[in-house]
Protein backbone atom coordinates (compact mmCIF):
# COMPACT_ATOMS: atom_id res chain seq x y z
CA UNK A 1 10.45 50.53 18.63
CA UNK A 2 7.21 51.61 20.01
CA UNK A 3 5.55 52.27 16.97
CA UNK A 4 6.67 49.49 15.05
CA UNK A 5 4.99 46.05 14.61
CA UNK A 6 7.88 44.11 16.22
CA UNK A 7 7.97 46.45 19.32
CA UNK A 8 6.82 43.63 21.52
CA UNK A 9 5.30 44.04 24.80
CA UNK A 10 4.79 41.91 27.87
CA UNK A 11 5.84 42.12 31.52
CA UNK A 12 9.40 40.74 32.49
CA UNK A 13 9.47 37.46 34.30
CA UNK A 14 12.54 36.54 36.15
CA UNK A 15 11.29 33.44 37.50
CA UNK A 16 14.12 30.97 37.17
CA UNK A 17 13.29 28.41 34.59
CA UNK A 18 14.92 24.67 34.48
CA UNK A 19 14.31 24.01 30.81
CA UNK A 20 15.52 26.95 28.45
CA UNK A 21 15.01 27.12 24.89
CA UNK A 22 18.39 28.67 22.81
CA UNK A 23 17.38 30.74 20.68
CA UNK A 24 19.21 32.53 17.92
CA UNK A 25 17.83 35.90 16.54
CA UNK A 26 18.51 36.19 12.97
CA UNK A 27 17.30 39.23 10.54
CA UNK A 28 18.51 40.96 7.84
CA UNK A 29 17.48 44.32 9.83
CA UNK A 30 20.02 44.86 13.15
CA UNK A 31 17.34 46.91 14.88
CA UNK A 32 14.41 44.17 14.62
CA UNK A 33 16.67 42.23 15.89
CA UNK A 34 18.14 44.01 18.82
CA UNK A 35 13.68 44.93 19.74
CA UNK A 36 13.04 40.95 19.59
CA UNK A 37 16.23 40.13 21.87
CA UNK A 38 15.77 42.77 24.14
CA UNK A 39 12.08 41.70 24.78
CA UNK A 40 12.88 37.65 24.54
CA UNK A 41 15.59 38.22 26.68
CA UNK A 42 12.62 38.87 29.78
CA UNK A 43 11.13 35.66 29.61
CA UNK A 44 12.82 32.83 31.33
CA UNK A 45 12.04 30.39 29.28
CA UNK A 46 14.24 31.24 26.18
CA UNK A 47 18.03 32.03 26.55
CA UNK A 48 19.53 33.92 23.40
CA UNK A 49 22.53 32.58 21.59
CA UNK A 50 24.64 34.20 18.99
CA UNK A 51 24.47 31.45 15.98
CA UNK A 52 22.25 28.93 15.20
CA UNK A 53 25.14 26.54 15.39
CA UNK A 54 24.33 27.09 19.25
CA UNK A 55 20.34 27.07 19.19
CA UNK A 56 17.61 24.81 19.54
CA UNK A 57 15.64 27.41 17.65
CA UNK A 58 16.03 29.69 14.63
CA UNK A 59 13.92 32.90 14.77
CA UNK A 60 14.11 34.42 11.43
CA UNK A 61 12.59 37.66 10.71
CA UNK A 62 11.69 38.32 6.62
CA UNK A 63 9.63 41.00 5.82
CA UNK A 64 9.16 39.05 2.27
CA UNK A 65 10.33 35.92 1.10
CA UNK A 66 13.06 36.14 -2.15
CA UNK A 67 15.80 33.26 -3.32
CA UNK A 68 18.26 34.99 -0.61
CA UNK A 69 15.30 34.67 2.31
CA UNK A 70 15.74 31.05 1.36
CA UNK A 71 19.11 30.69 1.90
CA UNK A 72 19.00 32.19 5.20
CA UNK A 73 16.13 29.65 6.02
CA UNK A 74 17.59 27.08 4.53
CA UNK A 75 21.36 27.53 5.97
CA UNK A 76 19.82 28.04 9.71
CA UNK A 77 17.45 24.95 9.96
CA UNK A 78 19.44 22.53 7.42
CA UNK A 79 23.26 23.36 7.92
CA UNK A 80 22.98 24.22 11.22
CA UNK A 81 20.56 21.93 12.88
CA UNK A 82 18.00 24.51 15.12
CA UNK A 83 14.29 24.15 14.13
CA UNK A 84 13.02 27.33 12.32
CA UNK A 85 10.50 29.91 13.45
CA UNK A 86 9.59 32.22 10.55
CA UNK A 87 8.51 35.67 11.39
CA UNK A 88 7.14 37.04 8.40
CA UNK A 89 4.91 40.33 6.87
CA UNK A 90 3.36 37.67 4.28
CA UNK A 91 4.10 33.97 2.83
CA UNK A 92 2.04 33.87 -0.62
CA UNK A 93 0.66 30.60 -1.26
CA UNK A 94 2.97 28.91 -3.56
CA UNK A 95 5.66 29.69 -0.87
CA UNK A 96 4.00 27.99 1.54
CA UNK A 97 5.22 24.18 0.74
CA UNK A 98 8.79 25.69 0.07
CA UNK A 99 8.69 27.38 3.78
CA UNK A 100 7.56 24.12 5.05
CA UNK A 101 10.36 22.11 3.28
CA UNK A 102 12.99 24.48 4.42
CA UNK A 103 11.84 22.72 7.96
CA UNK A 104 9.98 26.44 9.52
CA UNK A 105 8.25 25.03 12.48
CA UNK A 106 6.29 28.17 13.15
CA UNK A 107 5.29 31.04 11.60
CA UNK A 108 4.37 34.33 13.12
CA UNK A 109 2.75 37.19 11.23
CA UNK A 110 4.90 40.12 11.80
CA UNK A 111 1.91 42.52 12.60
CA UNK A 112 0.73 39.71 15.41
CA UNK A 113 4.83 39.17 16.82
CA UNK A 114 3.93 40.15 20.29
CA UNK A 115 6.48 39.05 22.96
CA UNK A 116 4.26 36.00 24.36
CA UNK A 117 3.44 34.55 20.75
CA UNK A 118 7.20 34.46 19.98
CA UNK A 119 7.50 32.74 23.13
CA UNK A 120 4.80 30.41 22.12
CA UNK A 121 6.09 29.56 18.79
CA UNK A 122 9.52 28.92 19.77
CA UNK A 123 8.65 26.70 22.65
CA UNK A 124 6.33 24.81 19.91
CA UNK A 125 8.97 24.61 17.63
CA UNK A 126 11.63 23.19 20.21
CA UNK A 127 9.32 20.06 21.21
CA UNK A 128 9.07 19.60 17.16
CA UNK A 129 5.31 20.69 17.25
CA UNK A 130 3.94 22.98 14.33
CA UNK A 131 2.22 26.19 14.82
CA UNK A 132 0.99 28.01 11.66
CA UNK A 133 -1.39 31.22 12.22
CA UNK A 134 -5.33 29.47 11.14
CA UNK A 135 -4.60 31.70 7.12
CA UNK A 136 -1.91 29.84 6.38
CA UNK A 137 -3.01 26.36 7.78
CA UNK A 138 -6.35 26.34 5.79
CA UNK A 139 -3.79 27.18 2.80
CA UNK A 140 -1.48 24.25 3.65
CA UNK A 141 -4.65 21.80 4.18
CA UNK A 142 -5.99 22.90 0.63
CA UNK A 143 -2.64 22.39 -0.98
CA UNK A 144 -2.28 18.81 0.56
CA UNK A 145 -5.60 17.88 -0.60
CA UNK A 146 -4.69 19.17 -3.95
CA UNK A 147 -1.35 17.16 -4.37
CA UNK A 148 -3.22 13.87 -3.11
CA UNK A 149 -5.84 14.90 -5.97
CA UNK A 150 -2.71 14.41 -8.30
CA UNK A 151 -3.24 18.32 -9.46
CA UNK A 152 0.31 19.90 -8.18
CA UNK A 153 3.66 17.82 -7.67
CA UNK A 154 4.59 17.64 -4.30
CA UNK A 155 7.82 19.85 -3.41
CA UNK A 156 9.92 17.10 -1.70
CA UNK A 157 13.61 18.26 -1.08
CA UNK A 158 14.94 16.71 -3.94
CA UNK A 159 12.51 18.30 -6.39
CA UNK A 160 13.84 21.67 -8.35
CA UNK A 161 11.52 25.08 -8.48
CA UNK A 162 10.90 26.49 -11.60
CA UNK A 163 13.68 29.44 -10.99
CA UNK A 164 15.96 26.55 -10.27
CA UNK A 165 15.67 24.61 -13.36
CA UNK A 166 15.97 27.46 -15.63
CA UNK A 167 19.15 28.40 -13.70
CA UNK A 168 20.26 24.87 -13.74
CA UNK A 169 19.98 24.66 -17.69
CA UNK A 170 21.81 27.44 -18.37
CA UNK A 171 24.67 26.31 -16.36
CA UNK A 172 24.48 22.97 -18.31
CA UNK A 173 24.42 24.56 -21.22
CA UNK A 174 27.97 26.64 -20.43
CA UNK A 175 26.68 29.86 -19.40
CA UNK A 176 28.63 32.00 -16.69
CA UNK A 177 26.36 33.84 -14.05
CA UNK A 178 26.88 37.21 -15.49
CA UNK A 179 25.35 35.63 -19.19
CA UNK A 180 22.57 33.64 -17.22
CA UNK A 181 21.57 37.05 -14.87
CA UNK A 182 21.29 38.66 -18.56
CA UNK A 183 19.35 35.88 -19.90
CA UNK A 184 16.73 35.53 -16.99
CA UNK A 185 16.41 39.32 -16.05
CA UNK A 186 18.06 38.13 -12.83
CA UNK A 187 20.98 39.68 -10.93
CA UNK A 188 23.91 37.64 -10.89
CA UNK A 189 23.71 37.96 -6.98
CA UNK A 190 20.32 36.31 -7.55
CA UNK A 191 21.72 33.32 -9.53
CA UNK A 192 24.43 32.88 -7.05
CA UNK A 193 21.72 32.41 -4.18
CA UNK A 194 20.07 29.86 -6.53
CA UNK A 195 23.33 27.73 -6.83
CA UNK A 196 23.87 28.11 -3.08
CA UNK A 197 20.86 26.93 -2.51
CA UNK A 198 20.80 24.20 -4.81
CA UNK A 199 24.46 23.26 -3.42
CA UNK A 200 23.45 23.46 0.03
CA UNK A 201 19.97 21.89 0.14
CA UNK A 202 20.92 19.13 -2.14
CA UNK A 203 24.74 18.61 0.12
CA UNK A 204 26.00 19.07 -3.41
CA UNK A 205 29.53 19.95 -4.16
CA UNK A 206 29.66 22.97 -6.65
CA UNK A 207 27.32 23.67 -10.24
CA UNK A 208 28.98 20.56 -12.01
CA UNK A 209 27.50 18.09 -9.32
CA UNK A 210 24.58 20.10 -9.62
CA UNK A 211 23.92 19.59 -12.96
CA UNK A 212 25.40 16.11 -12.95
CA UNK A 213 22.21 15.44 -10.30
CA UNK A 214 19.56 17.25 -12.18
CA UNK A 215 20.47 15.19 -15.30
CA UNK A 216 20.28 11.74 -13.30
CA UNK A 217 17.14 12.38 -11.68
CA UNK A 218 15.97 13.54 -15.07
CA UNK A 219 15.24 17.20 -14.59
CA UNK A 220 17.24 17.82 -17.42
């Protein structure tokens, strides 16, 4: 782990600590996340947890952000209730707002995820304070400014992303996932993230309510 940017350093500190954050350690990579425990695990002010069913805080580790990042975002802070701290080797722009509305607290560049600035952003995130890196904040400003402007529509949790809608339409129209993966260049794992999401974000029951929704709020 020495050489990689998520070999965190920092001095073990045993004092005992009164208030302890829970933190669950989620990434799609089991040795990132065995590095980040067995560094968190020095500092007394976090105490790791299993699920984030159990955990104040979500620590997710993405190295990039795709439809099943989402999920995993989404499913941690949403279904399970801990507030979200987003390590991450880049956020573009227009991923920004979605991050955001997933309910990430914090995020962490992965090249910067030193032992004390995990620590940091997870205590930030458990007092419901926000901590973006200075990049990304100028990027959120400018995209608030722009949506007040009237020149973007806002993202709000109800509101469907372009990937979503096409996905949406197809199933409306009668398509299975296999047909709507072929038709959208997508793999059908892909399109099955995108209903998850959809079903989960929206506490929807299954694609029928989902389209049902999208055609009331007039989305299709």
């Amino acid at each position: 782990m020495s050489s990689s940017p998520l070999a965190l350093v920092g001095p073990p500190n045993t004092l005992p600590s009164p208030h302890r954050v829970r933190v669950a350690v989620s990434t799609p990579d089991p040795i990132s996340r065995e590095g980040v425990r067995s560094q968190l695990r020095r500092h007394p002010e976090v105490e790791l947890c299993e699920g984030p069913g159990s955990a104040d805080v979500a620590l997710l580790i993405e190295d990039t952000l795709d439809e099943a990042a989402f999920t995993r975002l989404r499913r941690a802070v949403r279904s399970e209730g801990a507030r979200g701290v987003l390590v991450a080797g880049t956020v573009r722009e227009h991923e920004l707002l979605d991050v955001i509305e997933c309910g990430v607290r914090a995020v962490v560049w992965r090249r910067e995820a030193t032992a004390q600035r995990l620590v940091q952003a997870v205590v930030t995130a458990a007092k419901g304070d926000g901590d973006l890196p200075a990049d990304l904040l100028g990027q959120l400003i400018g995209q608030v400014r722009r949506l007040h402007r009237g020149d973007e529509q806002p993202n709000v949790l109800s509101s469907f992303t372009k990937r979503e809608l096409d996905v949406v339409r197809l199933v409306a129209e009668g398509f299975d996932t296999s047909e709507i993966a072929t038709k959208l260049s997508y793999s059908e794992r892909t399109v099955k993230n995108v209903m998850y999401g959809l079903t989960t974000r929206l506490h929807l029951r299954n694609r029928a309510h989902v389209v049902a929704y999208a055609v009331r709020e007039g989305y299709i």
